[in-house]
C-alpha atoms as a PDB file:
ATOM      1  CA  UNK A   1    -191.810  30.912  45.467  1.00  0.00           C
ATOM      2  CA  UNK A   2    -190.549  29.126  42.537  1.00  0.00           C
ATOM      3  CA  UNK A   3    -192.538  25.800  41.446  1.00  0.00           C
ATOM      4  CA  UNK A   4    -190.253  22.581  41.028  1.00  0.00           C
ATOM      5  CA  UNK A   5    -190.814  22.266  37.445  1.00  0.00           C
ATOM      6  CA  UNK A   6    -190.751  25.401  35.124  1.00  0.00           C
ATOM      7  CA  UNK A   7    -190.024  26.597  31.319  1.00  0.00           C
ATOM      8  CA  UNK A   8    -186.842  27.507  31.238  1.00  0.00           C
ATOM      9  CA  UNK A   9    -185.758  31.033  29.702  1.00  0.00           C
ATOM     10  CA  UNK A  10    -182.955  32.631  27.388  1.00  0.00           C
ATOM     11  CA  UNK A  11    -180.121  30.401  26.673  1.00  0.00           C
ATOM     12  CA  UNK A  12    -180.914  27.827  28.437  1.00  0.00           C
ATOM     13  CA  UNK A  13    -184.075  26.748  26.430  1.00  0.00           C
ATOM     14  CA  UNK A  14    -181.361  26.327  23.681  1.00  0.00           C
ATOM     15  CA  UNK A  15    -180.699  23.484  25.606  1.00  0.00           C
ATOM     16  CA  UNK A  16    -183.387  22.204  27.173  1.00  0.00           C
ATOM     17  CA  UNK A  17    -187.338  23.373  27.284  1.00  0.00           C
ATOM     18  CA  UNK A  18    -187.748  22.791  31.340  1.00  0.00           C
ATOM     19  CA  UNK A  19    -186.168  22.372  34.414  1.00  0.00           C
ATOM     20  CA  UNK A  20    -186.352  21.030  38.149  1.00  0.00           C
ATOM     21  CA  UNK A  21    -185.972  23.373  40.849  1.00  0.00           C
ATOM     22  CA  UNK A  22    -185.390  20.945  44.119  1.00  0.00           C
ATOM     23  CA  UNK A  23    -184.361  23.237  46.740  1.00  0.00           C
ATOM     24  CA  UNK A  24    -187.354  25.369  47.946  1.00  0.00           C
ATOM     25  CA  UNK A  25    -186.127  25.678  51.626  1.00  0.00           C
ATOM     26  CA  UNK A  26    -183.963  24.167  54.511  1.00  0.00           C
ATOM     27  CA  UNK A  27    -183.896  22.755  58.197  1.00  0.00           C
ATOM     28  CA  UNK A  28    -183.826  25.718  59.362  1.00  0.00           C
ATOM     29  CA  UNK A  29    -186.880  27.204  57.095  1.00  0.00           C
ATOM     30  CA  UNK A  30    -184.887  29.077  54.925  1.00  0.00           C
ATOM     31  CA  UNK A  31    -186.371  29.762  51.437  1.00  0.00           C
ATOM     32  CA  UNK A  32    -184.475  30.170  48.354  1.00  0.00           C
END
């Protein structure tokens, strides 16, 4: 499982050092 806030990696720390993750599941207890 991913956490909601992480270090971001490759080129995207170029733009910006973290990021928010806010979908960790669904209704239906899906997880992404």
């Amino acid at each position: 499982m991913m956490k909601a806030i992480y270090e971001t990696r490759g080129r995207a720390r170029e733009y910006c050092g973290l990021a928010i993750n806010l979908y960790t599941g669904c209704e239906h207890r899906c997880v992404y």
